[in-house]
Protein backbone atom coordinates (compact mmCIF):
# COMPACT_ATOMS: atom_id res chain seq x y z
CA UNK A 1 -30.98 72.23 24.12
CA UNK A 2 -28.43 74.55 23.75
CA UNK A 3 -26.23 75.30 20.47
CA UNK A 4 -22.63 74.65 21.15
CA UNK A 5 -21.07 76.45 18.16
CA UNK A 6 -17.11 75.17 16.96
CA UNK A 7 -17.28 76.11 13.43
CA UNK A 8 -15.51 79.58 13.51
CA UNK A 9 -13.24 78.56 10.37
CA UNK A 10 -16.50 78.67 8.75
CA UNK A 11 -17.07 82.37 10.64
CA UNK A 12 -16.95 83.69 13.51
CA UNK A 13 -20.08 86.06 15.80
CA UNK A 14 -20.15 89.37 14.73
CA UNK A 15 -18.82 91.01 17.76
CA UNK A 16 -21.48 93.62 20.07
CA UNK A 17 -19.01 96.45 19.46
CA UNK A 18 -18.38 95.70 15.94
CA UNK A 19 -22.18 95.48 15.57
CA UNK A 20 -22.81 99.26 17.00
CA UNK A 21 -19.79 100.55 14.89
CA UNK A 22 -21.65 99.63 11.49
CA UNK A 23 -24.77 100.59 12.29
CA UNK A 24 -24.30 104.93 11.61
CA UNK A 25 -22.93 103.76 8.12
CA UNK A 26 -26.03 102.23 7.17
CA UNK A 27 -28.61 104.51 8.57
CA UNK A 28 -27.36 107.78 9.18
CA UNK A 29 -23.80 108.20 7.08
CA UNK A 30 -25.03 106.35 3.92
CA UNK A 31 -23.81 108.23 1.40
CA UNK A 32 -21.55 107.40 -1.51
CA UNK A 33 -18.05 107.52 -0.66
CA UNK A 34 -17.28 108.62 -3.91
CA UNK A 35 -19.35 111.83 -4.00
CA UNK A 36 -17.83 115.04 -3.90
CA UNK A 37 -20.70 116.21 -1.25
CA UNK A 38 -20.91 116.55 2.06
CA UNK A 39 -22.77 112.99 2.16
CA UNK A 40 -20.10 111.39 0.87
CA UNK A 41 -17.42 112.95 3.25
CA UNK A 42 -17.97 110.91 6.32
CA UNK A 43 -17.80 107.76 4.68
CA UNK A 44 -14.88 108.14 2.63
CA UNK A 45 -13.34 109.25 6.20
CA UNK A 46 -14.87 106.29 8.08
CA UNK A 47 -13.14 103.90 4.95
CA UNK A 48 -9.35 105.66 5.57
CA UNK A 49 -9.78 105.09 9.35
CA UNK A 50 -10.59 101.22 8.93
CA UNK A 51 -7.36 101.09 6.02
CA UNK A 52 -5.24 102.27 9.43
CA UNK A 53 -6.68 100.28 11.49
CA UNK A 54 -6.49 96.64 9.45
CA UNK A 55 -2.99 98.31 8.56
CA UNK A 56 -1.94 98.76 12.12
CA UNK A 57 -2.86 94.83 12.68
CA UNK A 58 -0.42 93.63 10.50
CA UNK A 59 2.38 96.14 10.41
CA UNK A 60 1.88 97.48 7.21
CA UNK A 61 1.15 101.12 5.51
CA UNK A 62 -2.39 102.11 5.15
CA UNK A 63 -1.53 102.97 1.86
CA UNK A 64 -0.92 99.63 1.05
CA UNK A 65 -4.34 97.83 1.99
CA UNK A 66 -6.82 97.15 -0.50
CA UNK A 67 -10.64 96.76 0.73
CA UNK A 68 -12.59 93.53 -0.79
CA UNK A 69 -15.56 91.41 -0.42
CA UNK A 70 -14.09 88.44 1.08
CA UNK A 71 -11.13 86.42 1.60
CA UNK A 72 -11.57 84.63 -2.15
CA UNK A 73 -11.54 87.83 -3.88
CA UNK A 74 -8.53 88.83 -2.26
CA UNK A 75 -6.58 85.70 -3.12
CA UNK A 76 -7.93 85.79 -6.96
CA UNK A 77 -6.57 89.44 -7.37
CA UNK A 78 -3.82 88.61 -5.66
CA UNK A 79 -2.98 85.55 -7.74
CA UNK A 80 -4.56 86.39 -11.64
CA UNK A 81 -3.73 89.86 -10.83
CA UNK A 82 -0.24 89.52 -10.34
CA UNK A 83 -0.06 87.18 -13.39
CA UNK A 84 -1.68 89.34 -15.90
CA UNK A 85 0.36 92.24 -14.86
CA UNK A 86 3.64 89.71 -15.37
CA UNK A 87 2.74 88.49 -18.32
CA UNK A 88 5.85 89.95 -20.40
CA UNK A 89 8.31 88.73 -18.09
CA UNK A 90 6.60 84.83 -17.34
CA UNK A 91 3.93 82.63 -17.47
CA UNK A 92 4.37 80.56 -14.71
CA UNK A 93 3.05 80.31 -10.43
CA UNK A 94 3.97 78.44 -7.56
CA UNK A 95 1.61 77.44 -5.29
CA UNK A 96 1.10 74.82 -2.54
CA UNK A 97 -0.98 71.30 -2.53
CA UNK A 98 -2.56 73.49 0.57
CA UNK A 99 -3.90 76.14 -0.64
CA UNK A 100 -7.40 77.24 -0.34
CA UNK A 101 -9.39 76.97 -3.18
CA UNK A 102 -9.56 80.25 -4.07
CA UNK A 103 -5.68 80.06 -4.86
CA UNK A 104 -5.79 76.56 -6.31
CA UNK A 105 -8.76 77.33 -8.81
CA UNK A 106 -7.72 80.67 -9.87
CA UNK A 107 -4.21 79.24 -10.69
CA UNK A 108 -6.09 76.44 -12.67
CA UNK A 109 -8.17 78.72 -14.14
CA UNK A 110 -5.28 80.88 -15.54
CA UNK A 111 -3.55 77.38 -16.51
CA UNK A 112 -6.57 76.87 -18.57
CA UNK A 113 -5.43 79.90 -20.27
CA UNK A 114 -2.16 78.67 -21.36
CA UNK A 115 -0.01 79.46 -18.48
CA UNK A 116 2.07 76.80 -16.53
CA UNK A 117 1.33 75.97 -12.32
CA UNK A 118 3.51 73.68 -10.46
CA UNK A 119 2.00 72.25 -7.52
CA UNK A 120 4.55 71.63 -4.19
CA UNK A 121 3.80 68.90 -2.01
CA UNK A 122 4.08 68.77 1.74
CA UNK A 123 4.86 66.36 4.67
CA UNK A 124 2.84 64.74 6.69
CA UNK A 125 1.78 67.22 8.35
CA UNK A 126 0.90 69.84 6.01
CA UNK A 127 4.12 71.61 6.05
CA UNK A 128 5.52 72.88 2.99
CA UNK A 129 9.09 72.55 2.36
CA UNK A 130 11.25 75.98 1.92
CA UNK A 131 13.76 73.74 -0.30
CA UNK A 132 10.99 72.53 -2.74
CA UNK A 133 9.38 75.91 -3.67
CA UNK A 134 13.07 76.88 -4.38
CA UNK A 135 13.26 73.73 -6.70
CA UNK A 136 9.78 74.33 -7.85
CA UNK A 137 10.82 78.11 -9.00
CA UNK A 138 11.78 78.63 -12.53
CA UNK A 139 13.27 81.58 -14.66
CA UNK A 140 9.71 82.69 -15.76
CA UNK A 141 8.25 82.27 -12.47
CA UNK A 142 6.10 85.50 -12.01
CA UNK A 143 4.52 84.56 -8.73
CA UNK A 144 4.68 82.05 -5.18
CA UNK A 145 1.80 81.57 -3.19
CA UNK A 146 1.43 79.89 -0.11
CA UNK A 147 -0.97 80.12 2.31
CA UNK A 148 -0.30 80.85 6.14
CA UNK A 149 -2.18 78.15 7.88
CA UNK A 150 -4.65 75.67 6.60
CA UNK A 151 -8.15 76.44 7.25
CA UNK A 152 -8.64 72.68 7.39
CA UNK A 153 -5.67 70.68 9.57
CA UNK A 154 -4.37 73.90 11.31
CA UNK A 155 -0.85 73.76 10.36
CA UNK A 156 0.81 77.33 10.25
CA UNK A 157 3.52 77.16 7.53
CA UNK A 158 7.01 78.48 7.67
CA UNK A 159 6.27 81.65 5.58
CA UNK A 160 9.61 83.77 6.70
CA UNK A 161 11.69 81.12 5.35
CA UNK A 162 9.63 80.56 2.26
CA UNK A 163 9.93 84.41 1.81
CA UNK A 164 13.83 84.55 2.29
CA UNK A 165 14.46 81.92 -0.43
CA UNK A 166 11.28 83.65 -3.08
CA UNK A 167 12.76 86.91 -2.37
CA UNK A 168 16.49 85.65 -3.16
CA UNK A 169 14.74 85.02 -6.67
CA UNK A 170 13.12 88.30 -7.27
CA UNK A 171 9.63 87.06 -7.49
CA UNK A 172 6.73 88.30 -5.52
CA UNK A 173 5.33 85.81 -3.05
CA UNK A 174 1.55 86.43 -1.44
CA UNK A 175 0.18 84.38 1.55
CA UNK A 176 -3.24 83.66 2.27
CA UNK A 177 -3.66 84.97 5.85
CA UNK A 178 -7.46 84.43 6.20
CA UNK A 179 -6.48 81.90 9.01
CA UNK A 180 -4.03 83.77 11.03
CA UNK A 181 -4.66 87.92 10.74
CA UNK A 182 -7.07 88.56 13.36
CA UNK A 183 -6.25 85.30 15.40
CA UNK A 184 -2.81 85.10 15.60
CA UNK A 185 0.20 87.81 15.64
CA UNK A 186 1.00 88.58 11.89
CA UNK A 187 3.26 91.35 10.60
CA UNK A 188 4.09 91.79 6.98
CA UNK A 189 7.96 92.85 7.27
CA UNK A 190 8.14 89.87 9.61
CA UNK A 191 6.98 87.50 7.44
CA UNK A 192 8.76 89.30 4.36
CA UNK A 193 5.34 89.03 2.49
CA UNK A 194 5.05 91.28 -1.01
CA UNK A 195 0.64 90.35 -1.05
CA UNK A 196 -1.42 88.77 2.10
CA UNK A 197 -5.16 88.28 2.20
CA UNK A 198 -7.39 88.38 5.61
CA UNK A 199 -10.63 88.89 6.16
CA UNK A 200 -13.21 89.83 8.78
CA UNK A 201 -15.44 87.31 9.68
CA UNK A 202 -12.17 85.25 10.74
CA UNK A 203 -12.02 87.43 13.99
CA UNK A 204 -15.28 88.71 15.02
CA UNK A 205 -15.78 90.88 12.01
CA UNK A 206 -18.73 91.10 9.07
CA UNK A 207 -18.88 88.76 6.41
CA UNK A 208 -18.39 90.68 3.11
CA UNK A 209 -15.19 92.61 3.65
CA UNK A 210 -12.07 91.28 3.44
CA UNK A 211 -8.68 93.23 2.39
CA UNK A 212 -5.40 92.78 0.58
CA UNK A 213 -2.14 93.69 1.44
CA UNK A 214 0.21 94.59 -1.82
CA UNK A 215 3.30 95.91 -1.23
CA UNK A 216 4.22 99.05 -2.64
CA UNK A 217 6.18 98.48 -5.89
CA UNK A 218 4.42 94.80 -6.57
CA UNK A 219 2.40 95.40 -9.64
CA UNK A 220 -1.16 93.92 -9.93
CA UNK A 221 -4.02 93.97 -12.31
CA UNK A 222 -7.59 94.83 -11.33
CA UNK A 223 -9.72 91.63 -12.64
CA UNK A 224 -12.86 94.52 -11.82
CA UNK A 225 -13.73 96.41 -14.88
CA UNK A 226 -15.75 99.63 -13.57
CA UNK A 227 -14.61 102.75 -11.62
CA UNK A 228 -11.53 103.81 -10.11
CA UNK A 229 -12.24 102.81 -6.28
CA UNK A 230 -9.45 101.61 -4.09
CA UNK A 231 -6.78 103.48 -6.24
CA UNK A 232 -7.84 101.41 -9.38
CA UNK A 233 -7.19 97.99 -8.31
CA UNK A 234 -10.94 97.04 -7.19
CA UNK A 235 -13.36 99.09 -9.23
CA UNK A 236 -17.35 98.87 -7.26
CA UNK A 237 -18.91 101.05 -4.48
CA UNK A 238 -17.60 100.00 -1.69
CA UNK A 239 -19.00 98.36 1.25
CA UNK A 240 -18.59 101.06 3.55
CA UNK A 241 -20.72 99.23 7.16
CA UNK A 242 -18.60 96.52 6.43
CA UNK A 243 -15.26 98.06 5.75
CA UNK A 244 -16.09 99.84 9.03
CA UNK A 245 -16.76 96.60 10.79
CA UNK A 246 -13.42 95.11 9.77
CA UNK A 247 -11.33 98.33 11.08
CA UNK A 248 -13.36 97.64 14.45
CA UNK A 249 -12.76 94.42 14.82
CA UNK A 250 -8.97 94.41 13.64
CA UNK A 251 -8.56 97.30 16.30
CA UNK A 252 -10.02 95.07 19.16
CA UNK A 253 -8.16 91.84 17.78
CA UNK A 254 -5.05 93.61 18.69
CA UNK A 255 -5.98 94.31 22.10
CA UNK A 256 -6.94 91.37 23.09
CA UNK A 257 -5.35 89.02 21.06
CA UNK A 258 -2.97 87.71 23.64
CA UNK A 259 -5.68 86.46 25.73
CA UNK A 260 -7.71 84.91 22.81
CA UNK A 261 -4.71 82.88 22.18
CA UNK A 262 -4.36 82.21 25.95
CA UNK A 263 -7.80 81.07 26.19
CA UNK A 264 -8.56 79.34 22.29
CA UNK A 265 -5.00 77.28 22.89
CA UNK A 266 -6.14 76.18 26.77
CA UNK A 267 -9.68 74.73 24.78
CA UNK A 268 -7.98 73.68 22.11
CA UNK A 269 -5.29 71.29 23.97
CA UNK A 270 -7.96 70.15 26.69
CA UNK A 271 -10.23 68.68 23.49
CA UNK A 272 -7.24 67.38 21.46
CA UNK A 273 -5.86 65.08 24.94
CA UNK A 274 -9.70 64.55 25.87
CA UNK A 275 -10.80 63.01 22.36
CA UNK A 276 -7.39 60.88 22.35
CA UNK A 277 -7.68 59.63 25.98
CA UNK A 278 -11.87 58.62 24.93
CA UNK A 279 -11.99 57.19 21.67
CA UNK A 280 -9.90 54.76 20.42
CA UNK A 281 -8.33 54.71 16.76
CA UNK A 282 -8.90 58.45 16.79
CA UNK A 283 -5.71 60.15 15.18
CA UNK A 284 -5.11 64.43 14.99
CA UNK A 285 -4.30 65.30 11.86
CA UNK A 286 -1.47 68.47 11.64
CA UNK A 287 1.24 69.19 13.31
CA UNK A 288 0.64 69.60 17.39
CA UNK A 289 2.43 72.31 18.26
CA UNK A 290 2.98 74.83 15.11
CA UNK A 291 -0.98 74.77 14.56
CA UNK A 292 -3.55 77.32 15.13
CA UNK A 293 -4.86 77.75 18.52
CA UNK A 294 -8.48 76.79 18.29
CA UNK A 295 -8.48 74.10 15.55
CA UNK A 296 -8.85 70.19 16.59
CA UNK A 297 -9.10 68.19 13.07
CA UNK A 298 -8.98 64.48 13.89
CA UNK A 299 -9.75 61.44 11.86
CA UNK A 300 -11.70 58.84 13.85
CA UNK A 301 -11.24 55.41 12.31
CA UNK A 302 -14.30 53.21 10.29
CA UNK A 303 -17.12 55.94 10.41
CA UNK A 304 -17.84 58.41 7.86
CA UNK A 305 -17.22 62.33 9.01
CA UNK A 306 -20.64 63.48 7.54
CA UNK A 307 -22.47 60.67 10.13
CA UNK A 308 -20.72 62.53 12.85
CA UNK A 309 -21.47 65.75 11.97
CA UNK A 310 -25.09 64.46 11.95
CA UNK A 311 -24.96 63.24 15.35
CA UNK A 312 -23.60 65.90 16.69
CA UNK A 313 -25.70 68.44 15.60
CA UNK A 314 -28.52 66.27 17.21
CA UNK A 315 -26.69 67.14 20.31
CA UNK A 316 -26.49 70.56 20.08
CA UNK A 317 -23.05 70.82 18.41
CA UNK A 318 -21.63 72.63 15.60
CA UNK A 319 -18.67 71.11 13.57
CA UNK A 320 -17.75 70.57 10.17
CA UNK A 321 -15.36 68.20 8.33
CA UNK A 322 -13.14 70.68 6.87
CA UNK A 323 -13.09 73.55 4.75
CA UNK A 324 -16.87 75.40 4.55
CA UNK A 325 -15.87 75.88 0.74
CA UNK A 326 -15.36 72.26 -0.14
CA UNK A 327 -17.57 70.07 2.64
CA UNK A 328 -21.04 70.38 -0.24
CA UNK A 329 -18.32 69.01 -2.58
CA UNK A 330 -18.73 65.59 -1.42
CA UNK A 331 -14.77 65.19 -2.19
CA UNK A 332 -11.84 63.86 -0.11
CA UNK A 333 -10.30 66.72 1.35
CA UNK A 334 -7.27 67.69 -0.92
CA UNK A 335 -5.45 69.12 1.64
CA UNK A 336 -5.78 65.35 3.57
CA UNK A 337 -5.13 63.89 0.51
CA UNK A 338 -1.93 66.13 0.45
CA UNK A 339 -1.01 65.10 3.62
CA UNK A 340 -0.74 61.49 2.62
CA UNK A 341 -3.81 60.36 4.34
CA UNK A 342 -5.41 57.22 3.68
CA UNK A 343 -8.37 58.00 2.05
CA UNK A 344 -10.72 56.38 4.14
CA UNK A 345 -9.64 58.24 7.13
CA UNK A 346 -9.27 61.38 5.45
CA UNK A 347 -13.29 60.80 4.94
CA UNK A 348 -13.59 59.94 8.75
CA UNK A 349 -12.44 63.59 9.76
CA UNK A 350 -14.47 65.91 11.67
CA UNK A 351 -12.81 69.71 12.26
CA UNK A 352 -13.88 71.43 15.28
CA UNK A 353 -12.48 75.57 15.15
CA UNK A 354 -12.70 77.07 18.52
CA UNK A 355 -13.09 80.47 19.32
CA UNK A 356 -12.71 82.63 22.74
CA UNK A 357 -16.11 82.96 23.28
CA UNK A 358 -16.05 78.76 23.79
CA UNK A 359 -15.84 77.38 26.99
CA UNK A 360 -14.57 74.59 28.77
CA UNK A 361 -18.04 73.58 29.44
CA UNK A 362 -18.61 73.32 25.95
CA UNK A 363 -16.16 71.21 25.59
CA UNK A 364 -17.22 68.64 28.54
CA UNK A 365 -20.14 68.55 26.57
CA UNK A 366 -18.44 67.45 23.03
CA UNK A 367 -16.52 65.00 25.34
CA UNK A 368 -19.76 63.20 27.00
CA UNK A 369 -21.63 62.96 23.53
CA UNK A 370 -19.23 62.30 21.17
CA UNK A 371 -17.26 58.51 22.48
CA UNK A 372 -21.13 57.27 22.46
CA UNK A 373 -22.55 58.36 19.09
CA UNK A 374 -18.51 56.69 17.84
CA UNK A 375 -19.57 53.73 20.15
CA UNK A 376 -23.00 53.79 18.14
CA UNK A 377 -21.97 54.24 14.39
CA UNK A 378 -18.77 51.87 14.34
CA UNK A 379 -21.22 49.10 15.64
CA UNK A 380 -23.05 49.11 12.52
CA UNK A 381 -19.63 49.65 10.59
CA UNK A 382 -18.75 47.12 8.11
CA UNK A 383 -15.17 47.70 8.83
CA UNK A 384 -14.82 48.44 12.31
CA UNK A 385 -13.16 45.39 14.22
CA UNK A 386 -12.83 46.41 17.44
């Protein structure tokens, strides 16, 4: 039986070319970057050519990217950073109800630690309001974070008006990007973003290296105690195969990103119509349009979203119920729960992230299997009336 895989939230395939541009920097150039010695010179170049390169995706200066080990990493310096370096001025962070919980649980930890976190709500659809960070903003407000899209309902936030009215207040505002950079067009200026986090192994990249964008000017604290490695804001060796990887892949995310889009959006509306027109009392959760362009999160009334992740995989195919970082939680999704959604649909939701490499074959297949094993499971519901 062949694997069908829609989990590329969750990570994406390491990409052939990406593959063969690592591969020197763990064999043959594997010296320190650090050292002064000829060992060490062709990885510390190989590290400034990827800092251009992820730069170049998103419009910024090289000088202003920050290698890391993952999208989390970059949203905890990002968030405790900024607040321990603000600590004279305020003790208090805005984020949204969306956030992934990286943000959320470094904000709580830091609230644990006497500082204050106000939480904004959203519609519906996931969308955060411009108007209610604004109210949400205080006079010791030292931060705003608010991520780009969900990694769980696909909705891709207004971030340029979010920025206009934090930036009328002076604070710094970060977005998680770990969604869009890579997959969709994202430029720094654009968005009028001081801090945005991205990672590889969103867009055909290596798990384990990730990057943050701080503005020049926006002070942030290492939360690494060690050496002085990426201009003393991330102290460790770095992961120099893997920081190459992520230059690789940025570069070829660029040219080709207007055909991923073509080609993830095409799959991505021919599944969304196809599961609507099949199964009854199945609802999309996120807003249609303004969503990313291979993500299908739908709520399919009286059966539990673990039972049809079950089934599916018995059928070859790979989905998931939301966000990779919370599904072994066992919790209603908070970013459903944000939404508004009844609870028991928000535990009836099954998340299926498309990629390019996806077909529409594939998603025949999902199509055929999936309206029987519903069929199947709500018959031996206890709540499903037909």
């Amino acid at each position: 039986m062949a694997e069908i895989y829609m989990d590329n939230a969750a990570g994406t395939r390491l990409l052939d070319e990406v593959y063969e541009s690592m591969v020197p920097y763990m064999k043959t150039y594997y010296g320190n970057p650090s050292s002064i010695h000829s060992m060490g010179t062709e990885p510390r170049e190989a590290i400034n050519r990827a800092r251009g390169q992820v730069a170049s995706m998103i419009g910024a200066e090289a000088a202003d990217i920050y290698f890391t080990s993952c999208g989390s990493e970059s949203n905890n310096l990002a968030v405790k950073g900024t607040m321990l370096a603000s600590i004279k001025t305020g003790r208090h962070v805005v984020v949204s109800a969306v956030e992934h919980q990286s943000v959320l649980n470094a904000a709580r930890a830091m609230k644990r630690n006497g500082w204050d976190v106000t939480i904004v709500n959203t519609d519906n659809k996931g969308f955060v309001d411009p108007d209610a960070v604004n109210a949400a903003v205080r006079s010791d407000t030292v931060l705003v974070s608010v991520i780009h899209a969900s990694n769980e309902i696909g909705t891709v936030e207004p971030i340029r008006e979010i920025a206009k009215v934090v930036k009328s207040r002076n604070i710094p505002f970060h977005t998680d990007a770990v969604m869009t950079a890579g997959v969709i067009p994202v430029n720094v200026d654009d968005l009028g973003v001081d801090m945005l986090s991205l990672a590889a192994n969103s867009f055909g990249g290596p798990k384990g290296a990730a990057a943050l964008f701080i503005r020049k000017g926006v002070r942030v604290f290492s939360i690494f105690d060690g050496g002085i490695q990426e201009r003393g804001r991330r102290a460790g060796t770095e992961n120099v195969p893997a920081i190459v990887g992520l230059g690789k892949a940025a570069e070829m995310a660029v040219k080709d990103m207007d055909n991923r889009i073509k080609v993830t959006t095409a799959l991505r509306d021919k599944l969304m119509n196809g599961l609507e027109s099949k199964i009854p009392k199945l609802y999309i959760n996120g807003d249609r349009e303004k969503r990313l362009p291979g993500n299908v999160h739908a709520s399919i009334e009286a059966i539990e979203g673990e039972s049809i992740l079950y089934s599916l995989a018995r059928k070859g195919v790979m989905a998931a119920s939301g966000s990779s970082c919370a599904d072994k939680a066992l919790k209603t999704s908070h970013v459903l729960t944000a939404t508004g959604l009844d609870p028991a649909l928000a535990n009836a939701s099954i998340l299926f992230s498309l990629g390019f490499e996806n077909t529409g074959e594939e998603i025949d297949h999902v199509l055929e299997v999936l309206p029987p094993i519903v069929e199947r499971l709500r018959s031996m519901s206890p709540i499903w009336n037909g």
